[in-house]
PDB file of N, CA and C in Angstrom:
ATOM      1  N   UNK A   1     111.457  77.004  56.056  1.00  0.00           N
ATOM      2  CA  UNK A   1     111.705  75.602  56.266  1.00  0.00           C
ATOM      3  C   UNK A   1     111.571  75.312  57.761  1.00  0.00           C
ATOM      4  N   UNK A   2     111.094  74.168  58.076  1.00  0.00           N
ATOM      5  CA  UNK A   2     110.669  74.316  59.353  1.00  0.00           C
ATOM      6  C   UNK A   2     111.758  73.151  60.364  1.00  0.00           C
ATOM      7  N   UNK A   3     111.750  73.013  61.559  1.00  0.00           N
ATOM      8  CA  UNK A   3     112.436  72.394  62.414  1.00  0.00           C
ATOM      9  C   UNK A   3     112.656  71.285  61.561  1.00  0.00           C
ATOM     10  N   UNK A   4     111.979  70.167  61.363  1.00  0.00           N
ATOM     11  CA  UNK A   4     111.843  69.154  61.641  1.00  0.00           C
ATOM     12  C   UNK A   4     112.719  68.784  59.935  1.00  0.00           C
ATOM     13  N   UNK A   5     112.594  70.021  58.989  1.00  0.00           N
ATOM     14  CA  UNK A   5     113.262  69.379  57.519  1.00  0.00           C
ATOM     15  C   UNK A   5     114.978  69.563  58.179  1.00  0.00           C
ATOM     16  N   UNK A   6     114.813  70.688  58.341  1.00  0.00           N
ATOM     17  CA  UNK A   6     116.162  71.222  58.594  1.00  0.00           C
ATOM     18  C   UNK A   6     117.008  69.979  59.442  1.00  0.00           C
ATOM     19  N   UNK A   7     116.481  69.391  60.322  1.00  0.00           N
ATOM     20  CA  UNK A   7     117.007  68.222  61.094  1.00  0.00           C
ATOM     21  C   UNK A   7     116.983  66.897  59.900  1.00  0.00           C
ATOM     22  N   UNK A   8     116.044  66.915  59.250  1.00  0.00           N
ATOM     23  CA  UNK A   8     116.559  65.061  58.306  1.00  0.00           C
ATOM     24  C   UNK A   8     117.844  65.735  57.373  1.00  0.00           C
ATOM     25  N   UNK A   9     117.816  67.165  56.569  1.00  0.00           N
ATOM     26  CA  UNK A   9     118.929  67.223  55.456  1.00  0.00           C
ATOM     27  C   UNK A   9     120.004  67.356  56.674  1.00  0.00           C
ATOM     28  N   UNK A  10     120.724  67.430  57.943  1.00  0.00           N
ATOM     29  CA  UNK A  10     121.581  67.446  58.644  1.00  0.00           C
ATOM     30  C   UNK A  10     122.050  66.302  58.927  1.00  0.00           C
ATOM     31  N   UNK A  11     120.998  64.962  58.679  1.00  0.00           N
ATOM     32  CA  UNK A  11     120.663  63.767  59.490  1.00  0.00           C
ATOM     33  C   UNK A  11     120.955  63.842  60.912  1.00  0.00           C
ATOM     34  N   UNK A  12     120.436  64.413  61.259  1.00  0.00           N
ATOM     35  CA  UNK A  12     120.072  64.825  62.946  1.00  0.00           C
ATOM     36  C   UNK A  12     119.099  63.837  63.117  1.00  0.00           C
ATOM     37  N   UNK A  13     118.657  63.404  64.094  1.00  0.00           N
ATOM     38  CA  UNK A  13     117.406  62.654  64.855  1.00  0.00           C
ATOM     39  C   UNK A  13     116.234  63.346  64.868  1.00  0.00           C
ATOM     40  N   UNK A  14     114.923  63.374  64.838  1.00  0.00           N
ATOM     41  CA  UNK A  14     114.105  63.777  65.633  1.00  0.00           C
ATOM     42  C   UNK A  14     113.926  64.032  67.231  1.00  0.00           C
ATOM     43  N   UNK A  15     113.519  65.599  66.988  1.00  0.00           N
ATOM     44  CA  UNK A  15     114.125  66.119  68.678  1.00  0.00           C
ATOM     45  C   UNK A  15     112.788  65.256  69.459  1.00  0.00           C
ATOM     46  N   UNK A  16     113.552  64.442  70.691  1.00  0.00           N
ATOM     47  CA  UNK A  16     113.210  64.659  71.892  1.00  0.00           C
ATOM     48  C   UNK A  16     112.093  65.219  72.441  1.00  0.00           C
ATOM     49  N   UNK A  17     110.469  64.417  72.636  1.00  0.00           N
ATOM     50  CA  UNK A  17     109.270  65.062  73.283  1.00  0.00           C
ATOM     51  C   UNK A  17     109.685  65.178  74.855  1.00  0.00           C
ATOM     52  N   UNK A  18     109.694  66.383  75.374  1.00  0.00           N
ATOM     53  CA  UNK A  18     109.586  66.657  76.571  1.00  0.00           C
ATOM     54  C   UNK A  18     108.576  65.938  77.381  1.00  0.00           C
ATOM     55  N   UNK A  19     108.800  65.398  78.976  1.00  0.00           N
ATOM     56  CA  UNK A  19     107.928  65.171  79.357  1.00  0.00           C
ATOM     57  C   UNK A  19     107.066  66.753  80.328  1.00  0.00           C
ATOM     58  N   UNK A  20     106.041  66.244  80.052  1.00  0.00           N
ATOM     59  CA  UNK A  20     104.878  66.827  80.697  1.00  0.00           C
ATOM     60  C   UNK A  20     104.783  67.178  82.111  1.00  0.00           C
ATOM     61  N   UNK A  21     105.598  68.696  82.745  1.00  0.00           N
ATOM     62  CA  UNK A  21     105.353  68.370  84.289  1.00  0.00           C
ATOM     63  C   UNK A  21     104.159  68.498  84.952  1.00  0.00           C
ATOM     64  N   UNK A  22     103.445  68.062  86.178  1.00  0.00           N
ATOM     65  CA  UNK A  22     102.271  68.197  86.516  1.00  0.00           C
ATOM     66  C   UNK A  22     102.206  69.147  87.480  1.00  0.00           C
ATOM     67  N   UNK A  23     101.781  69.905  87.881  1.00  0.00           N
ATOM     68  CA  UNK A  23     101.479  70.840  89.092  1.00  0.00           C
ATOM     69  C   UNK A  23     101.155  69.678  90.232  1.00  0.00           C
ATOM     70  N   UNK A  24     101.571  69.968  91.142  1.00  0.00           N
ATOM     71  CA  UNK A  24     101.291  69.155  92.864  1.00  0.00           C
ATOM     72  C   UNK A  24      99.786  69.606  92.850  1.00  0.00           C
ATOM     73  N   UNK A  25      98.874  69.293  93.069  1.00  0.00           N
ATOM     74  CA  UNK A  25      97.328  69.465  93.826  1.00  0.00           C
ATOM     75  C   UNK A  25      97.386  70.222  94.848  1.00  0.00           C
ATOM     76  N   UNK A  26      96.646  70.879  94.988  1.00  0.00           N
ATOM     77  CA  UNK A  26      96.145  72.021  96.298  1.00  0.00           C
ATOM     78  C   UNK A  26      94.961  71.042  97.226  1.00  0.00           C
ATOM     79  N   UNK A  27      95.306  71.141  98.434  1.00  0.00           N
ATOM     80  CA  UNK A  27      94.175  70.829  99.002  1.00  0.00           C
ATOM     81  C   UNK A  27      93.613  72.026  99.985  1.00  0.00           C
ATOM     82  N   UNK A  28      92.250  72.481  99.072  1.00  0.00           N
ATOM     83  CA  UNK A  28      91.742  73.561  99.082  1.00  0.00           C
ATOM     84  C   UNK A  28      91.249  73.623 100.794  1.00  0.00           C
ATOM     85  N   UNK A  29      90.960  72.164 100.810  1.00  0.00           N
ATOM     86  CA  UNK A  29      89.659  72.554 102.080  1.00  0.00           C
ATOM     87  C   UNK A  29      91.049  72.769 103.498  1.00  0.00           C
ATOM     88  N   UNK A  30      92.190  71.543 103.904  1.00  0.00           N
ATOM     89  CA  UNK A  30      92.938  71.824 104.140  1.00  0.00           C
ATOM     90  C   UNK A  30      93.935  73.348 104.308  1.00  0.00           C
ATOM     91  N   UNK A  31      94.179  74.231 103.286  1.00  0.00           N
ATOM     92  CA  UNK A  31      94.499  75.377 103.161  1.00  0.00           C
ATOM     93  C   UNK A  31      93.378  76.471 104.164  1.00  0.00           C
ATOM     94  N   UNK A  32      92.157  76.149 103.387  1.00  0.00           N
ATOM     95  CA  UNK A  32      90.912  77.119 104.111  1.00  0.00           C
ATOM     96  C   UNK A  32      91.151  77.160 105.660  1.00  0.00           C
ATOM     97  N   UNK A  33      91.243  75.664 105.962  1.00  0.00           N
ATOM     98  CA  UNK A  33      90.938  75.322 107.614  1.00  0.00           C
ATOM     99  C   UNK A  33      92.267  76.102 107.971  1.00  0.00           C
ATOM    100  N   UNK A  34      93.229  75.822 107.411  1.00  0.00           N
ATOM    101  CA  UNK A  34      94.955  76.943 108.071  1.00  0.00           C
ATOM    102  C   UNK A  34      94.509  78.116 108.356  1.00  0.00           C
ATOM    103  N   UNK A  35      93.947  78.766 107.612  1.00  0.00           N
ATOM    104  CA  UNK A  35      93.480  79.993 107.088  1.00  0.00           C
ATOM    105  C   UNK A  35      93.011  80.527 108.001  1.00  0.00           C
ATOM    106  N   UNK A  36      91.494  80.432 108.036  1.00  0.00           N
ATOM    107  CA  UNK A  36      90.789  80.544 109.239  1.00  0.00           C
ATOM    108  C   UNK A  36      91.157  80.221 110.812  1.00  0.00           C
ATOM    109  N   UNK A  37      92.103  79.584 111.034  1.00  0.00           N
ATOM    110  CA  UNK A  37      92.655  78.790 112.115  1.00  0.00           C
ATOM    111  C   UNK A  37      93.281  80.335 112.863  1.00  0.00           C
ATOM    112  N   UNK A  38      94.243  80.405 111.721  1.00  0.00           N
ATOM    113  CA  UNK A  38      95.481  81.743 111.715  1.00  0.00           C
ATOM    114  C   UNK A  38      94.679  83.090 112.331  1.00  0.00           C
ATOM    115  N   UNK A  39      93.418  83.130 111.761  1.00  0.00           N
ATOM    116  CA  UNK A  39      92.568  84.468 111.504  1.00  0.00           C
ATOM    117  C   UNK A  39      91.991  84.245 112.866  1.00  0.00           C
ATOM    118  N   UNK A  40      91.625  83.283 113.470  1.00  0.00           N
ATOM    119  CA  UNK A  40      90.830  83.264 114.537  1.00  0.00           C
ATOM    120  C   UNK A  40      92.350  83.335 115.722  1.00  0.00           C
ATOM    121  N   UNK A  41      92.980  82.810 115.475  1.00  0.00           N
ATOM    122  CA  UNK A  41      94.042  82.906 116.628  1.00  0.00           C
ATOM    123  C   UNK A  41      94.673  84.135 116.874  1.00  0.00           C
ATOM    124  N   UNK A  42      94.429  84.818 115.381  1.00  0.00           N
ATOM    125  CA  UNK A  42      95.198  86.823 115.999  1.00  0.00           C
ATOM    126  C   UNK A  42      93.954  87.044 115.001  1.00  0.00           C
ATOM    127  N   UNK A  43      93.132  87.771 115.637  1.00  0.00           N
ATOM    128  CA  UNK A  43      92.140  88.288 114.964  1.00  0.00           C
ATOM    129  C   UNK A  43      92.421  90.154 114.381  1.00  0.00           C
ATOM    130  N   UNK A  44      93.250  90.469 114.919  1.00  0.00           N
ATOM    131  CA  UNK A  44      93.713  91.555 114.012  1.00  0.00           C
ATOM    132  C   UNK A  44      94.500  92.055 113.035  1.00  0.00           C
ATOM    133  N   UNK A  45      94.678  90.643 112.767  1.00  0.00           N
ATOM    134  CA  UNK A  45      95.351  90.971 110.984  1.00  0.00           C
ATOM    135  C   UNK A  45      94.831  91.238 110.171  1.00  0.00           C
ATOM    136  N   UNK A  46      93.523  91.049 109.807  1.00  0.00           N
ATOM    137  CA  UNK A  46      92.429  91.382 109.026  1.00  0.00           C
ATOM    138  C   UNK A  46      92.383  93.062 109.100  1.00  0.00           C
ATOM    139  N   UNK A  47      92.305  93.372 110.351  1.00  0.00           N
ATOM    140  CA  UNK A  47      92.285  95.179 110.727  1.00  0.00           C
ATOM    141  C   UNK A  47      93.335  95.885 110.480  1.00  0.00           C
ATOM    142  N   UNK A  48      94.569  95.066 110.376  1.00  0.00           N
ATOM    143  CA  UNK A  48      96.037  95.675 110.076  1.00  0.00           C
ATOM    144  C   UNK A  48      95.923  95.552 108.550  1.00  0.00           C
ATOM    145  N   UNK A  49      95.648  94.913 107.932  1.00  0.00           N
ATOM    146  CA  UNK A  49      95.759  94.166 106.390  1.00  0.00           C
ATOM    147  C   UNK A  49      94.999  95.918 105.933  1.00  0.00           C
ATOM    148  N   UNK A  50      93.597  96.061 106.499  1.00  0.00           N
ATOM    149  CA  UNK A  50      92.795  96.988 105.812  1.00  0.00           C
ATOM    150  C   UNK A  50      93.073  98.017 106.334  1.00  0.00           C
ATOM    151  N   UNK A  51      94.126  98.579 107.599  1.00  0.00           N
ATOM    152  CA  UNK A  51      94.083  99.895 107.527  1.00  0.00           C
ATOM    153  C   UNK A  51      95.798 100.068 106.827  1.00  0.00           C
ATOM    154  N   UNK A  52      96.333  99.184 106.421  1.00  0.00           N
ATOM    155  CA  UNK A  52      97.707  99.445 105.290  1.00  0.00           C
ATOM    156  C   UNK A  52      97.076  99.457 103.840  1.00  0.00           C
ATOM    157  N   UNK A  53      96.115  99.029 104.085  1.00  0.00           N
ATOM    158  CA  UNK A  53      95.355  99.052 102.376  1.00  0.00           C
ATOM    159  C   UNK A  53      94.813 100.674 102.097  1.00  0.00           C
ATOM    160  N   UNK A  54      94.320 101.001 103.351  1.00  0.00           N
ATOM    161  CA  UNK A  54      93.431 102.229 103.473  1.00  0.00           C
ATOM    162  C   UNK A  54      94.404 103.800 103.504  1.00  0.00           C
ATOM    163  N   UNK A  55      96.030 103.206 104.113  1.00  0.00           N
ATOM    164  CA  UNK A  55      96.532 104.043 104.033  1.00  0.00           C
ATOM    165  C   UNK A  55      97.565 104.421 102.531  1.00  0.00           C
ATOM    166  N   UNK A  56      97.344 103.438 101.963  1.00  0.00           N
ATOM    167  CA  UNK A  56      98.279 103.224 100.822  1.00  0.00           C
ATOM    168  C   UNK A  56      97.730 103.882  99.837  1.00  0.00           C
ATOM    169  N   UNK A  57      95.959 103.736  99.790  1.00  0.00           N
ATOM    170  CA  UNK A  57      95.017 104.296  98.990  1.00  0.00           C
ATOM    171  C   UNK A  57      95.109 105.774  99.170  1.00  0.00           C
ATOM    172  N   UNK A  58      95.000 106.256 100.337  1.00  0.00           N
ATOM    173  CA  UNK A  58      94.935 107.580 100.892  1.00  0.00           C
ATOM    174  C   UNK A  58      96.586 108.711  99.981  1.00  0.00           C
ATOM    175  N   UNK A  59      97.555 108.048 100.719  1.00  0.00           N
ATOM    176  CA  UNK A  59      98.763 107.998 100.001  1.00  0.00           C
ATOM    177  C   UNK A  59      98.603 108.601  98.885  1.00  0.00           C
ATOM    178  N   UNK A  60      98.384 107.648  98.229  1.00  0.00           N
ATOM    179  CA  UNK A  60      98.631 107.918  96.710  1.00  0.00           C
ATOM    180  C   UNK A  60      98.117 108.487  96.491  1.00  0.00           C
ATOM    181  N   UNK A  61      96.735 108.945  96.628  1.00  0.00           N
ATOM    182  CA  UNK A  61      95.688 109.576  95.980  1.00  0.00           C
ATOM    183  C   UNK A  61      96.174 111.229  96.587  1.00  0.00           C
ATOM    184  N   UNK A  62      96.998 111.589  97.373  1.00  0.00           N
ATOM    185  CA  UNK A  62      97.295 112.937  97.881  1.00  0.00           C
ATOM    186  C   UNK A  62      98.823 113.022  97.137  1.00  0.00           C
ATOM    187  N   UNK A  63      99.383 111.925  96.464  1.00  0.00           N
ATOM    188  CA  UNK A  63     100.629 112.433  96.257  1.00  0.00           C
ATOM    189  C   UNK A  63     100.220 112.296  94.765  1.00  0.00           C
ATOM    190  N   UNK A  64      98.909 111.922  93.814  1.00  0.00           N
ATOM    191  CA  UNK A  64      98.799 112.210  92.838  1.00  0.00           C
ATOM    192  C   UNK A  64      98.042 113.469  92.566  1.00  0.00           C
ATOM    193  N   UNK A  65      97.451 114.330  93.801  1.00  0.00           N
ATOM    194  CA  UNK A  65      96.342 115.184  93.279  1.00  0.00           C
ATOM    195  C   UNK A  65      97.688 116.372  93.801  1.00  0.00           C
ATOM    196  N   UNK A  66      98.965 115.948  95.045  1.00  0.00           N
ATOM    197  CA  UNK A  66     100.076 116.997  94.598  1.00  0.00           C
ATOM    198  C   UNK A  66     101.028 117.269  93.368  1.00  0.00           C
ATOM    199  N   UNK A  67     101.013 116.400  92.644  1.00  0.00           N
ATOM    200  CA  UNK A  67     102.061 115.819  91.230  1.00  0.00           C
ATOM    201  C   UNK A  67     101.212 116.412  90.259  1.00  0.00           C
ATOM    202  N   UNK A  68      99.549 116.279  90.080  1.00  0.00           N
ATOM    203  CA  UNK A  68      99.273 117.050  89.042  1.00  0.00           C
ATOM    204  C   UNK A  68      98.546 118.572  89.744  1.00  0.00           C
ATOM    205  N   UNK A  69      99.796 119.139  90.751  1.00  0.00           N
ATOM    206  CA  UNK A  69      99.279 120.382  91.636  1.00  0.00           C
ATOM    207  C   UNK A  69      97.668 120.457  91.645  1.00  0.00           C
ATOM    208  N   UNK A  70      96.777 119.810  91.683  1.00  0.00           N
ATOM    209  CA  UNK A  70      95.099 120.182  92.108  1.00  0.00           C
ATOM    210  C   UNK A  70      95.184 120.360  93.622  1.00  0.00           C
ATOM    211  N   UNK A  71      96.312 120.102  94.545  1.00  0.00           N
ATOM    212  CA  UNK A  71      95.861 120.674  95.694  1.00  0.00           C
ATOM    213  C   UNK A  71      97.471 121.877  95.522  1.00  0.00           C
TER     214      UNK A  71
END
Protein backbone atom coordinates (compact mmCIF):
# COMPACT_ATOMS: atom_id res chain seq x y z
CA UNK A 1 0.00 0.00 0.00
CA UNK A 2 1.56 3.01 -0.87
CA UNK A 3 2.06 6.61 0.86
CA UNK A 4 -0.53 8.37 -0.43
CA UNK A 5 -3.62 5.42 0.48
CA UNK A 6 -2.27 4.99 3.79
CA UNK A 7 -2.69 8.93 4.35
CA UNK A 8 -6.68 9.24 2.97
CA UNK A 9 -7.78 5.84 5.33
CA UNK A 10 -5.96 8.03 8.35
CA UNK A 11 -7.62 11.21 6.86
CA UNK A 12 -4.32 12.81 6.92
CA UNK A 13 -3.83 15.56 4.15
CA UNK A 14 -1.79 15.12 1.24
CA UNK A 15 1.93 15.55 2.09
CA UNK A 16 3.44 18.78 1.32
CA UNK A 17 5.57 19.25 -2.27
CA UNK A 18 8.90 20.40 -1.24
CA UNK A 19 10.25 23.31 -2.80
CA UNK A 20 12.98 22.89 -5.28
CA UNK A 21 16.46 24.30 -4.08
CA UNK A 22 18.61 25.81 -6.84
CA UNK A 23 22.38 25.65 -6.78
CA UNK A 24 23.97 29.47 -6.82
CA UNK A 25 25.74 29.71 -10.50
CA UNK A 26 29.46 29.52 -10.85
CA UNK A 27 31.02 32.15 -12.66
CA UNK A 28 33.45 30.12 -14.50
CA UNK A 29 35.36 32.81 -16.35
CA UNK A 30 35.61 34.94 -13.04
CA UNK A 31 36.94 31.79 -10.96
CA UNK A 32 39.58 31.01 -14.00
CA UNK A 33 40.86 34.73 -13.88
CA UNK A 34 41.37 34.09 -9.60
CA UNK A 35 43.04 31.14 -10.58
CA UNK A 36 45.54 32.10 -12.83
CA UNK A 37 45.99 35.45 -10.99
CA UNK A 38 47.05 33.20 -7.72
CA UNK A 39 49.37 30.94 -10.06
CA UNK A 40 51.10 33.82 -11.61
CA UNK A 41 51.64 35.69 -8.29
CA UNK A 42 53.55 32.50 -6.49
CA UNK A 43 54.48 30.57 -9.32
CA UNK A 44 55.64 27.65 -7.28
CA UNK A 45 52.73 26.05 -6.18
CA UNK A 46 52.27 24.25 -9.19
CA UNK A 47 56.05 22.69 -8.39
CA UNK A 48 55.08 22.08 -4.72
CA UNK A 49 51.52 20.59 -5.74
CA UNK A 50 53.66 18.01 -8.16
CA UNK A 51 56.53 17.18 -6.14
CA UNK A 52 53.84 16.14 -2.97
CA UNK A 53 52.03 14.28 -5.70
CA UNK A 54 55.36 12.65 -6.83
CA UNK A 55 56.28 11.90 -3.39
CA UNK A 56 53.07 10.35 -2.25
CA UNK A 57 53.21 8.14 -5.45
CA UNK A 58 56.77 7.10 -4.66
CA UNK A 59 55.57 6.38 -0.97
CA UNK A 60 53.21 4.15 -1.52
CA UNK A 61 54.46 2.30 -4.16
CA UNK A 62 57.70 1.28 -1.72
CA UNK A 63 55.47 0.69 1.23
CA UNK A 64 53.30 -1.61 -1.02
CA UNK A 65 56.14 -3.57 -2.79
CA UNK A 66 57.46 -3.76 1.36
CA UNK A 67 53.85 -5.15 2.65
CA UNK A 68 53.74 -7.70 -0.11
CA UNK A 69 57.80 -8.29 0.86
CA UNK A 70 58.93 -8.04 -3.19
CA UNK A 71 61.64 -5.87 -1.91
Amino acid sequence: MGEAKRRKELGLPPREKTLDLKLPELDKKALQRKVRSTLSKYPIIPLIFYLVAITILVGGSIYFLKFYKVI
